[in-house]
Protein backbone atom coordinates (compact mmCIF):
# COMPACT_ATOMS: atom_id res chain seq x y z
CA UNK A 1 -152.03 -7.94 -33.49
CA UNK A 2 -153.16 -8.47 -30.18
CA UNK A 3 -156.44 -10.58 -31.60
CA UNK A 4 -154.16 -12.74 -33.69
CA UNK A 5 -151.87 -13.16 -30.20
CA UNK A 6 -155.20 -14.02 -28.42
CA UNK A 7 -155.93 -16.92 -30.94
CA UNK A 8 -152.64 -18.45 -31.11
CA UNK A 9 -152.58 -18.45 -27.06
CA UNK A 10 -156.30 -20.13 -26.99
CA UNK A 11 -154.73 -22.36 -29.74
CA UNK A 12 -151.95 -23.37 -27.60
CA UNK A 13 -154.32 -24.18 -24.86
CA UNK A 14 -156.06 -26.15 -26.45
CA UNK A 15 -153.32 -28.54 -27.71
CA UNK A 16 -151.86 -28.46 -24.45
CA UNK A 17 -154.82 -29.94 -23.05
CA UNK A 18 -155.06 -32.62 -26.40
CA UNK A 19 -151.40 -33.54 -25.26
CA UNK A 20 -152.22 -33.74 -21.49
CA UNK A 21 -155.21 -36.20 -22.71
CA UNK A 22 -153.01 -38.05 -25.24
CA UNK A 23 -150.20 -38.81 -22.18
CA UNK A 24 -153.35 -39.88 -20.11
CA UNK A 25 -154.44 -42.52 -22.51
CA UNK A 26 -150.76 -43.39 -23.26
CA UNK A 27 -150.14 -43.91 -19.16
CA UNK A 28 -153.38 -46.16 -18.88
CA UNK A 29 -152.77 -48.14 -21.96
CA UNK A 30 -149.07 -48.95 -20.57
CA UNK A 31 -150.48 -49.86 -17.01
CA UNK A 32 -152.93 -52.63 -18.67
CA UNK A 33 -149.69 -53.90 -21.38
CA UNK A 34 -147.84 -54.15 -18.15
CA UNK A 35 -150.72 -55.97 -15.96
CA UNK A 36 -151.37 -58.35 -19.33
CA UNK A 37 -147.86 -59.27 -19.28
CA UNK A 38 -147.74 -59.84 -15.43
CA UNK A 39 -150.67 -61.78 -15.73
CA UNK A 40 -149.00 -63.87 -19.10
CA UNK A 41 -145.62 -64.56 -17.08
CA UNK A 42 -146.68 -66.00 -14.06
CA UNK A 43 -149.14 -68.33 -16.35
CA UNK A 44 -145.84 -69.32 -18.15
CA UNK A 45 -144.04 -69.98 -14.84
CA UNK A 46 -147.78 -71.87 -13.76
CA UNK A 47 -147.36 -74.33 -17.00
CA UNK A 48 -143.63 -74.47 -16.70
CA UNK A 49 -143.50 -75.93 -13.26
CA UNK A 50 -146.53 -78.34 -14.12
CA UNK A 51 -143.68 -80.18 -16.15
């Protein structure tokens, strides 16, 4: 029992650090969506006042 316990808590571990890595990517991937969209506005506003 204590062998099985062992392998479902180095199990657990392990897909705690998968989800840790996962939120990582997730965090980055935001940050660049939200500097790509910064970067698309203030083009917009750029074209927009050229008229």
């Amino acid at each position: 029992m204590r062998q099985l316990l062992a392998r479902l808590t180095d199990h657990l571990k392990e897909l705690d650090k998968q989800v840790n890595e996962l939120e990582a990517q997730i965090q980055r991937w935001h940050q660049d969506c939200q500097s790509a969209l910064k970067t698309v506005q203030s083009s917009a506003l750029k074209i927009v006042h050229l008229f």
